[in-house]
Every structure is written in C-alpha cells, then in structure tokens.
C-alpha atoms as a PDB file:
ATOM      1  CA  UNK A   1     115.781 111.085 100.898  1.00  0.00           C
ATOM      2  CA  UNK A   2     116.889 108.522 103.818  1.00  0.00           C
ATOM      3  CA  UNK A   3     116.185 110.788 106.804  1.00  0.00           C
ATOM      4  CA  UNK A   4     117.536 110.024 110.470  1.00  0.00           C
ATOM      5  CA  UNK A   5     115.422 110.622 113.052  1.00  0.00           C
ATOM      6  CA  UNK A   6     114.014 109.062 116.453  1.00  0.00           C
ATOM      7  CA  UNK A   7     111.260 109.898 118.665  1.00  0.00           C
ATOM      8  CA  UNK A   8     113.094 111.590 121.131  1.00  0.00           C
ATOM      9  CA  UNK A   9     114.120 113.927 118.504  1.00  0.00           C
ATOM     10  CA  UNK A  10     112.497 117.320 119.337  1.00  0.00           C
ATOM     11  CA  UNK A  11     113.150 118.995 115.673  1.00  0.00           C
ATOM     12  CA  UNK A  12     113.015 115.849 113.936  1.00  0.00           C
ATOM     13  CA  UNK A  13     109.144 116.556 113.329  1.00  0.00           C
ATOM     14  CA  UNK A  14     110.029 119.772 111.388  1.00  0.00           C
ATOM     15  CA  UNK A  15     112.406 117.479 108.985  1.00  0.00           C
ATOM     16  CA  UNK A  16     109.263 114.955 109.051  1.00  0.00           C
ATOM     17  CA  UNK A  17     107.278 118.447 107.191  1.00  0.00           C
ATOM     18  CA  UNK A  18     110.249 119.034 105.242  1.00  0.00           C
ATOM     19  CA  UNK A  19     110.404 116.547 103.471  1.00  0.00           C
ATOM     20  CA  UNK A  20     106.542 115.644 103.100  1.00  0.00           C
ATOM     21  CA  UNK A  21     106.567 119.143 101.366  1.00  0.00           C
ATOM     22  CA  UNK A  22     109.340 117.669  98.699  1.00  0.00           C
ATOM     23  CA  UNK A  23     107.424 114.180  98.305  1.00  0.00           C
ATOM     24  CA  UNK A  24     103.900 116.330  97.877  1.00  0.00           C
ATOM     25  CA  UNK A  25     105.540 118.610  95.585  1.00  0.00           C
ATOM     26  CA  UNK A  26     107.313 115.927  93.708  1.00  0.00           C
ATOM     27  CA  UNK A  27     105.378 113.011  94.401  1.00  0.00           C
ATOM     28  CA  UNK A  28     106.540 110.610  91.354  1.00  0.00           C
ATOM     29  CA  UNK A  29     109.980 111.838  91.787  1.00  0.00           C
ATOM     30  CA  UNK A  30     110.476 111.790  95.834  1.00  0.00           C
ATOM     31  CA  UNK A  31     110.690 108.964  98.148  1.00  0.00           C
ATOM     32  CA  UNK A  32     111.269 109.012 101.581  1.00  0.00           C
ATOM     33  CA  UNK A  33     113.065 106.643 104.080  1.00  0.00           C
ATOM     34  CA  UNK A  34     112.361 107.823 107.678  1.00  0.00           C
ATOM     35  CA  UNK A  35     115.783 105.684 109.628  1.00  0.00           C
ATOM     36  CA  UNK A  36     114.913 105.819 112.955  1.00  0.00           C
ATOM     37  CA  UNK A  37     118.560 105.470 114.949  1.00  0.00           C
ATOM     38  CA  UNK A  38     121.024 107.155 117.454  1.00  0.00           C
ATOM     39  CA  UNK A  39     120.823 107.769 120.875  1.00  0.00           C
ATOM     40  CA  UNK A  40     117.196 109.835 120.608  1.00  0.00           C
ATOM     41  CA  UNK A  41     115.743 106.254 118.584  1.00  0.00           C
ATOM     42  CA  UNK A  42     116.162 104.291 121.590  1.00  0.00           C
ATOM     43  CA  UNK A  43     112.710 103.658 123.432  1.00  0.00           C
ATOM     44  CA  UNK A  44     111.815 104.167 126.918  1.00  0.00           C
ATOM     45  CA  UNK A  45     110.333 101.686 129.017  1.00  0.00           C
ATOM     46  CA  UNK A  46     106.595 101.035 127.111  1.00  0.00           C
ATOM     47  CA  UNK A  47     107.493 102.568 124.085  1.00  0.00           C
ATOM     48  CA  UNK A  48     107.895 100.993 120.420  1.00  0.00           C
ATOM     49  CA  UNK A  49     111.167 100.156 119.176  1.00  0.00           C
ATOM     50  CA  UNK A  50     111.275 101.599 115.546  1.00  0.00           C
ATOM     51  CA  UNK A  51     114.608 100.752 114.914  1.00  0.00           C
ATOM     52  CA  UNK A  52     116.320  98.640 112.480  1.00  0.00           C
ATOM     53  CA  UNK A  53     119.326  96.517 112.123  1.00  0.00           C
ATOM     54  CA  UNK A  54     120.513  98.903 109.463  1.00  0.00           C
ATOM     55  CA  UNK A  55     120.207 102.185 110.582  1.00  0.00           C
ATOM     56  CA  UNK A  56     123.388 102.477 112.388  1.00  0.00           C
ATOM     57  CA  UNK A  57     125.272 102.047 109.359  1.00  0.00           C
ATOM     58  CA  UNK A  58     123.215 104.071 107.124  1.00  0.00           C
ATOM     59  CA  UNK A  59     123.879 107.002 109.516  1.00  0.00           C
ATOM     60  CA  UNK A  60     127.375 106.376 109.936  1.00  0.00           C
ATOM     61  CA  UNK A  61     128.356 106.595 106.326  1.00  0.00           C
ATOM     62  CA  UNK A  62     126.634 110.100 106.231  1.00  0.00           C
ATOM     63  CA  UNK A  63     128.847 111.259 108.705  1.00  0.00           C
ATOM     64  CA  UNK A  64     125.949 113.290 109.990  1.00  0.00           C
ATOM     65  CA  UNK A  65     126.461 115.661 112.747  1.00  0.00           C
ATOM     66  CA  UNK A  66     123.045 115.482 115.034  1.00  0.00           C
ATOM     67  CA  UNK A  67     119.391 114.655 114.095  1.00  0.00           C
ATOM     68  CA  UNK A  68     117.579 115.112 112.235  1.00  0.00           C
ATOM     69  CA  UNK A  69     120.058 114.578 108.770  1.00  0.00           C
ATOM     70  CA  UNK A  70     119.306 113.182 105.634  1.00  0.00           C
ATOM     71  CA  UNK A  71     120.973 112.308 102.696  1.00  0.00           C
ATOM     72  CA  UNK A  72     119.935 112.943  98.848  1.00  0.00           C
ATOM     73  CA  UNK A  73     120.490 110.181  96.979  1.00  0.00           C
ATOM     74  CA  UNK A  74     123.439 109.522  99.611  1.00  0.00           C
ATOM     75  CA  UNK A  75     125.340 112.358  97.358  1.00  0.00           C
ATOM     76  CA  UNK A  76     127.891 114.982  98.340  1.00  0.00           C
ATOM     77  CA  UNK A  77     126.718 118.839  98.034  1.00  0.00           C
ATOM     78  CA  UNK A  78     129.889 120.795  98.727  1.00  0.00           C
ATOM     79  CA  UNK A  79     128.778 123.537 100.876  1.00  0.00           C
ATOM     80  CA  UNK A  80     126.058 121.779 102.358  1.00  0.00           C
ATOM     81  CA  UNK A  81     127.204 119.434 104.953  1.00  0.00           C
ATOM     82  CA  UNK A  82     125.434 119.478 108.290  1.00  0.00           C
ATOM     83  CA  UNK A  83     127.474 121.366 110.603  1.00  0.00           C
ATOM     84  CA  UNK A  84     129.867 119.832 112.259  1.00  0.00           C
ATOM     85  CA  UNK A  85     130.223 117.331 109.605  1.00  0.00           C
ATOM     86  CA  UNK A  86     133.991 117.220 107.537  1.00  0.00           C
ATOM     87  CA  UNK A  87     133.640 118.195 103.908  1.00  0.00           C
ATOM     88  CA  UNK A  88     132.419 115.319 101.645  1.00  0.00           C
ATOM     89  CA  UNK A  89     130.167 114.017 104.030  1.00  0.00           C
ATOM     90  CA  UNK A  90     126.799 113.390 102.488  1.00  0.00           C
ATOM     91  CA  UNK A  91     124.953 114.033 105.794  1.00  0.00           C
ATOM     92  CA  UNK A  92     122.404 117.504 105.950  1.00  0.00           C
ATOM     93  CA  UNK A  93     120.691 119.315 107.945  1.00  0.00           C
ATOM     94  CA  UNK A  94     116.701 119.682 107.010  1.00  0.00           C
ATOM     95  CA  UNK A  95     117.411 123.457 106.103  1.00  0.00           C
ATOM     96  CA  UNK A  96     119.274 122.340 103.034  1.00  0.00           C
ATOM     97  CA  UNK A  97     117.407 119.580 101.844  1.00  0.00           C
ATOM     98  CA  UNK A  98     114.949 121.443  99.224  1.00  0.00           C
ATOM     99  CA  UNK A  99     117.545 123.303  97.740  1.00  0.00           C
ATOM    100  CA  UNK A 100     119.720 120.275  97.131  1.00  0.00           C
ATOM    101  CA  UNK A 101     116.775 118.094  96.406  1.00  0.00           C
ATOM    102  CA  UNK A 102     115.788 120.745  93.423  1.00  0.00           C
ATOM    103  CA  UNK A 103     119.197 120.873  92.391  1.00  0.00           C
ATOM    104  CA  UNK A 104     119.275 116.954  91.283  1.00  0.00           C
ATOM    105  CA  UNK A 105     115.834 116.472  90.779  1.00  0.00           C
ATOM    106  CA  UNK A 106     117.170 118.413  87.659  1.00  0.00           C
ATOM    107  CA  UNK A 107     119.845 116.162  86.535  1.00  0.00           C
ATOM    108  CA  UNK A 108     119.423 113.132  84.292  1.00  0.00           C
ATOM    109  CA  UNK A 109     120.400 109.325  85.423  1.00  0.00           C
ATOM    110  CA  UNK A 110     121.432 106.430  83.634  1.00  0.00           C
ATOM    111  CA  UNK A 111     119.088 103.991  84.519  1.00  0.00           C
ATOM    112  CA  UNK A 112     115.214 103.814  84.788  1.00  0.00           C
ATOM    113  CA  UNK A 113     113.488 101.873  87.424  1.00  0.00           C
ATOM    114  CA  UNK A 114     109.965 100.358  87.957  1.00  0.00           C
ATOM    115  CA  UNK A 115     108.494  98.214  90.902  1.00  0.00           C
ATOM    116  CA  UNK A 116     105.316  96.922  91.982  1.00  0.00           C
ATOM    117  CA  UNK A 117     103.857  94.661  94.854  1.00  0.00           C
ATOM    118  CA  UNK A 118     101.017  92.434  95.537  1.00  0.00           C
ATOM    119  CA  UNK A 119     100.304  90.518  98.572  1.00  0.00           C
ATOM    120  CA  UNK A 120      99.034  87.229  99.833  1.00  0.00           C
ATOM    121  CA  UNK A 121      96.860  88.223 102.742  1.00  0.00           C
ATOM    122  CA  UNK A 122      96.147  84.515 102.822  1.00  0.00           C
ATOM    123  CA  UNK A 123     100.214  83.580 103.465  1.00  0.00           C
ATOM    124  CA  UNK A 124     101.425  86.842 104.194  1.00  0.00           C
ATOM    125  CA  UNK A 125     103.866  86.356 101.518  1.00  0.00           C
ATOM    126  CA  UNK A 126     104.746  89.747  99.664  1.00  0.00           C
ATOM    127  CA  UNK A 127     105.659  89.139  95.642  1.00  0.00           C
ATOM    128  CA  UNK A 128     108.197  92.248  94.743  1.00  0.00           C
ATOM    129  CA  UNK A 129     108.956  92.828  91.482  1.00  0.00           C
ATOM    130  CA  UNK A 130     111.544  95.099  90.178  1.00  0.00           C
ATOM    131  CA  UNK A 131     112.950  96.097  86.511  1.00  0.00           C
ATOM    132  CA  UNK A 132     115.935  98.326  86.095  1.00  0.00           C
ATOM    133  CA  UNK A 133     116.950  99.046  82.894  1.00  0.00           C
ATOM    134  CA  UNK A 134     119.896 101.268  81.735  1.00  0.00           C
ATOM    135  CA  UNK A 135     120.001 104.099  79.434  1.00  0.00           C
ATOM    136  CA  UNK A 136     123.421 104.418  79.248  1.00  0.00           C
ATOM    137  CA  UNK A 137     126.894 102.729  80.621  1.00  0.00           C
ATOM    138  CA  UNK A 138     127.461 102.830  84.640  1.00  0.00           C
ATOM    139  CA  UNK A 139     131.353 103.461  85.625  1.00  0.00           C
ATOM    140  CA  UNK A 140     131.081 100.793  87.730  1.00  0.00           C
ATOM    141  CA  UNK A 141     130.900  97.229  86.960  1.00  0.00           C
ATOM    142  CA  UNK A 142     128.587  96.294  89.415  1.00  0.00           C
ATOM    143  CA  UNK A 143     125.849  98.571  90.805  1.00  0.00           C
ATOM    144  CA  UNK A 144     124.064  97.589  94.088  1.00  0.00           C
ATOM    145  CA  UNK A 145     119.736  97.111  94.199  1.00  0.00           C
ATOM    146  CA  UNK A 146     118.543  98.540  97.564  1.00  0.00           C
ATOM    147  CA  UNK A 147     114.899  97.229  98.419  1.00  0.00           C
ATOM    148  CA  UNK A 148     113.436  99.165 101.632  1.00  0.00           C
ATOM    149  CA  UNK A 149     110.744  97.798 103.194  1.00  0.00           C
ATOM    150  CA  UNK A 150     108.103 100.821 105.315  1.00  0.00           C
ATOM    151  CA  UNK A 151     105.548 101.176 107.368  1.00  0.00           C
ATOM    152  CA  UNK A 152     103.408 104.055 107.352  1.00  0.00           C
ATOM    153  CA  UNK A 153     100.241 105.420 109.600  1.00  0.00           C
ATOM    154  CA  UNK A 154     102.077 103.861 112.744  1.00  0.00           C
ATOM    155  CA  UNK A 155     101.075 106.294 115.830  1.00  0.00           C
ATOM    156  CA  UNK A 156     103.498 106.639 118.836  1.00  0.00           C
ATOM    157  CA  UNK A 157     105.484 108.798 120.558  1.00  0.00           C
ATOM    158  CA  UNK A 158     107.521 112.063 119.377  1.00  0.00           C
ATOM    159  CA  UNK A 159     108.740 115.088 121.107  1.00  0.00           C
ATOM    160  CA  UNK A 160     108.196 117.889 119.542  1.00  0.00           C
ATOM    161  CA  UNK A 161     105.470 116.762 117.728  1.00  0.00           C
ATOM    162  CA  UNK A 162     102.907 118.475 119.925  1.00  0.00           C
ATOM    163  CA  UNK A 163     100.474 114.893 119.324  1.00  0.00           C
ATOM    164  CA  UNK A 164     101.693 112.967 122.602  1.00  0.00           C
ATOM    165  CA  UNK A 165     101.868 108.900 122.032  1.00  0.00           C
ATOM    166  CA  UNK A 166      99.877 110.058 118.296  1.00  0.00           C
ATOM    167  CA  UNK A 167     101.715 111.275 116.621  1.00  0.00           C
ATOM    168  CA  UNK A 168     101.818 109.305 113.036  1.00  0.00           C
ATOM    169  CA  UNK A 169     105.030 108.160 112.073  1.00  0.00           C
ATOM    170  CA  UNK A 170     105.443 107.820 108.439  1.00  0.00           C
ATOM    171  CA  UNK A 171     107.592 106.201 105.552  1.00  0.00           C
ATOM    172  CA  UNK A 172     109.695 104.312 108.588  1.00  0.00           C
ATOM    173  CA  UNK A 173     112.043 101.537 107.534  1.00  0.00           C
ATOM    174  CA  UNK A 174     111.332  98.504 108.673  1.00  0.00           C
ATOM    175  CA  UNK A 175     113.246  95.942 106.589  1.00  0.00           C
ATOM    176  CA  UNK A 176     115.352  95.423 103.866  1.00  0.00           C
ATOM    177  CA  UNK A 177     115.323  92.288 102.185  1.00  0.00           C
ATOM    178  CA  UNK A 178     118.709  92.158 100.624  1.00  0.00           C
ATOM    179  CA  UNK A 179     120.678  93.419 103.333  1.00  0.00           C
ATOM    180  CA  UNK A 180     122.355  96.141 104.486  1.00  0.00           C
ATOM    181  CA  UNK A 181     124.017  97.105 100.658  1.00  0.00           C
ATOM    182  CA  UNK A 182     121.595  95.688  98.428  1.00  0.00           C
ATOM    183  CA  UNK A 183     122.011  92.888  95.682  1.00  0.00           C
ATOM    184  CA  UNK A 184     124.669  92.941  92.948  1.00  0.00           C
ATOM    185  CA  UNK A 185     123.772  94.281  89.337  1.00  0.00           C
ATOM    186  CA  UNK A 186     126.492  92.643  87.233  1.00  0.00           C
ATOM    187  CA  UNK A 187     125.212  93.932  83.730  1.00  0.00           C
ATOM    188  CA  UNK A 188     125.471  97.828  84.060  1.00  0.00           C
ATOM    189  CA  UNK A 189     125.998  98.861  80.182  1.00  0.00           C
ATOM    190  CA  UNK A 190     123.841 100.592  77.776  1.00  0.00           C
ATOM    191  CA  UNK A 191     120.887  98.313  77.046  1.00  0.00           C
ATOM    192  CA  UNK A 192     121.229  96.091  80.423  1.00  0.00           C
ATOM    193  CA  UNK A 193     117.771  95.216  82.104  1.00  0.00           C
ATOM    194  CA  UNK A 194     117.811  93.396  85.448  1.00  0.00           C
ATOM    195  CA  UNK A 195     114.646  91.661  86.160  1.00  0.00           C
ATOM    196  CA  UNK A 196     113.986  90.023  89.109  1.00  0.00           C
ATOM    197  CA  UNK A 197     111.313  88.631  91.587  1.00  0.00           C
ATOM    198  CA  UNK A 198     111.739  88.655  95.303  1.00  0.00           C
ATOM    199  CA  UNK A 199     108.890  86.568  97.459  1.00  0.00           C
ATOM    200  CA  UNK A 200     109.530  88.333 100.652  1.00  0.00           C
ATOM    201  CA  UNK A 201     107.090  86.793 104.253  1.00  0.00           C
ATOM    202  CA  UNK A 202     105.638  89.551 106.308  1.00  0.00           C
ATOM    203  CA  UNK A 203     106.289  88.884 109.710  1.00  0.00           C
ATOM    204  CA  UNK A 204     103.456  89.973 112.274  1.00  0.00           C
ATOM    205  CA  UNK A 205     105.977  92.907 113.970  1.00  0.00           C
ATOM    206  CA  UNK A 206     108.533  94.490 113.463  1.00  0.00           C
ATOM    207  CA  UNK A 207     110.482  94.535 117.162  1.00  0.00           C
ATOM    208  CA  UNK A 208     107.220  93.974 119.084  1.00  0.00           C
ATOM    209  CA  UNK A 209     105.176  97.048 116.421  1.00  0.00           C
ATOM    210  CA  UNK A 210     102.372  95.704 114.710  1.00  0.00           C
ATOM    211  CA  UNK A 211     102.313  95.331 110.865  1.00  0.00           C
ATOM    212  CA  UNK A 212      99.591  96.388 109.175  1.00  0.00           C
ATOM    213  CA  UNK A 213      99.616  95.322 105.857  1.00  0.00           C
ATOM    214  CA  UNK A 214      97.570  97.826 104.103  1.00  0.00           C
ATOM    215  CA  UNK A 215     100.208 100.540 105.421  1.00  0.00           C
ATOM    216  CA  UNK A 216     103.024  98.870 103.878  1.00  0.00           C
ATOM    217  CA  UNK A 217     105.651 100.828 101.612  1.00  0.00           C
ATOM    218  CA  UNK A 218     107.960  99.449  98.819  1.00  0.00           C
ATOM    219  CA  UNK A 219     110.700 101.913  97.450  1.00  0.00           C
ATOM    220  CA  UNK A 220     113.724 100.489  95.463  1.00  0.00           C
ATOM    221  CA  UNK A 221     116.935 101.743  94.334  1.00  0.00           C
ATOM    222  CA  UNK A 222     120.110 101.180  92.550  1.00  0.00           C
ATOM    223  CA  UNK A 223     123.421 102.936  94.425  1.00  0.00           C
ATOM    224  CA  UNK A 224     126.788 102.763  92.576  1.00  0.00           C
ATOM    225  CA  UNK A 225     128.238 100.335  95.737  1.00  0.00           C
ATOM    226  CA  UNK A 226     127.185 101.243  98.948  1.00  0.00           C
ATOM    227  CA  UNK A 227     127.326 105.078  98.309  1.00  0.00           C
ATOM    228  CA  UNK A 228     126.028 107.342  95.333  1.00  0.00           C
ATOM    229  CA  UNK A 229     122.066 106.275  94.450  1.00  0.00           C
ATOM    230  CA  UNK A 230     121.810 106.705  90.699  1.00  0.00           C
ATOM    231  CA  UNK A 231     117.855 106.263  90.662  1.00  0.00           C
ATOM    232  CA  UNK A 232     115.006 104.737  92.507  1.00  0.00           C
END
C-alpha cells in the first residue's frame, strides 16, 4: 500500500490507522509506503521536509483525487476510484482500502520474493539483498525491482493527529535506490531467479531529518513496468 499523505493533511491520520490495521492484521503479507507529497507535504517555516524526489510521480500516476489516497499494489479496482478520479485510475480513498486489500490478498502471484539487510554502523554502508524468483511466466519481458528505502518512529508535526509536533510518523519513504521505476528484470519465465546485492551509504538526513539507523525500513517489489506490482 503506497499511501499519499503530508502533515498538513487533517484526515490523513485516519488513513495512517487504516492501514496499520491491514499491516497488524496481515503483517507478513502488508507493507506500507507512507509518500509524503502535494500541496499539504510542503513544510512551514521550522518544520521537517518529509518529502522525496519521487513522490510527485508516484501520486501522479494514481491519478488520485485529494489526500489521503493510496494505491494497492498500484492496481485498478473498478468501482473503487477515489472520487473525483476517471475510471482506471488506481488512486483510493482510505474507505476502500480494506476491502480491496482483502480482495487481492486472496489472489495468487507469479513470483516469490525475499530480502534482508544488515548494516555497517562503522561505514554507514547498508548491504541489501534481494531474491526474486518466479513461479510461473510474466507477460512482460522485463519486470521492474522497486527498492524503498523508510524511516519509521520519526516525531513531527500532523494536523489532525491530535499529538502537536509528536506525532510519530511511520513507514515514510525516504529513498529509493534504483530510481524512480526500479531496476530491469530481464529473465521473467518460469524458473527465473534474480539475485542481486545492492551496497547502498546512509546519509546522516534525509532533507535536513535525522536518520536513525535502528528505525530504518527495507520493503522491495517487482511491478510489471512502472504500473501493476506483482509481489513484494
């Protein structure tokens, strides 16, 4: 679930619950991207900057309507477009995310992915390591690997979060190392496995925020070019 949000957003803390509800419910089979961008992302004067390079994009090719949105696996659900969002658009609003979620949680997926992480606290240097490994044939020729860096634990401000400058921010993007749309997969047929090893450098903030590096998040994914996610 990428959601779009920003601290300005005064119902964006109810699609923060939302979807901690799906991830607690589902916690091996939910991940959550909080995208902090549009208009109610941009600080004030002595606020943190939480957004991203990447987050205008993302948003834009949801075609979402107002904030907070998120998309499922960047997927269409006829019927359940955010209002005020033309039909195919893969943009929701929080009311319809647990239904939809539910609905593909039951479906089955081609591909099967692991990750894990280790860092140097010594160099800062973060080793990522990610297998993907298909079950059956892709349509497409060349899938796309997504690697989303996150912070979580990070307090600041939110309206409508009733906490102030406290209120903890979770799951936010904060990088992704292969860009925008992710690295090619050029083996996509029954039997594939892409294994690779990414040495990524920590920086000490993100935009002037802190890292802290025990609060660091690594989700990955594999998206059928820059749209459908088959898995993550």
């Amino acid at each position: 679930l990428e959601e779009f949000t920003g601290i300005h957003c005064q119902f964006c803390p109810q699609g923060h619950a939302i979807a901690q509800a799906m991830k607690d419910n589902n916690p091996d089979d939910v991940f959550l991207v909080n995208v902090h961008t549009g208009g109610y992302a941009t600080p004030a004067a002595g606020e943190p900057d939480f957004r991203t390079a990447f987050g205008q994009a993302l948003a834009d090719q949801s075609q979402l309507a107002g904030y907070p949105a998120g998309t499922i696996n960047r997927e269409n659900f006829p019927g359940s477009e955010q209002n005020g969002s033309p039909d195919g658009a893969t943009g929701q609003g929080r009311g319809t995310w647990s239904n939809t979620g539910s609905t593909l949680l039951g479906n089955s997926s081609y591909l099967n992915m692991a990750v894990e992480a280790d860092i140097d606290v010594q160099t800062n240097v973060m080793t990522i390591h990610v297998e993907t490994y298909y079950t059956g044939n892709s349509p497409q020729a060349t899938n796309k690997l997504n690697v989303y860096i996150l912070q979580n634990n990070t307090t600041g401000p939110q309206t409508g979060g009733n906490a102030g400058n406290n209120y903890v921010h979770q799951h936010r993007l904060v990088d992704m190392p292969f860009g925008q749309w992710g690295a090619d997969i050029t083996s996509t047929t029954t039997g594939s496995f892409d294994d690779r090893t990414i040495a990524y450098t920590i920086p000490a903030d993100y935009n002037g925020v802190a890292v802290e590096l025990a609060d660091l998040e690594v989700v990955v994914s594999v998206a059928e070019g820059n749209q459908y996610i088959v898995s993550g």
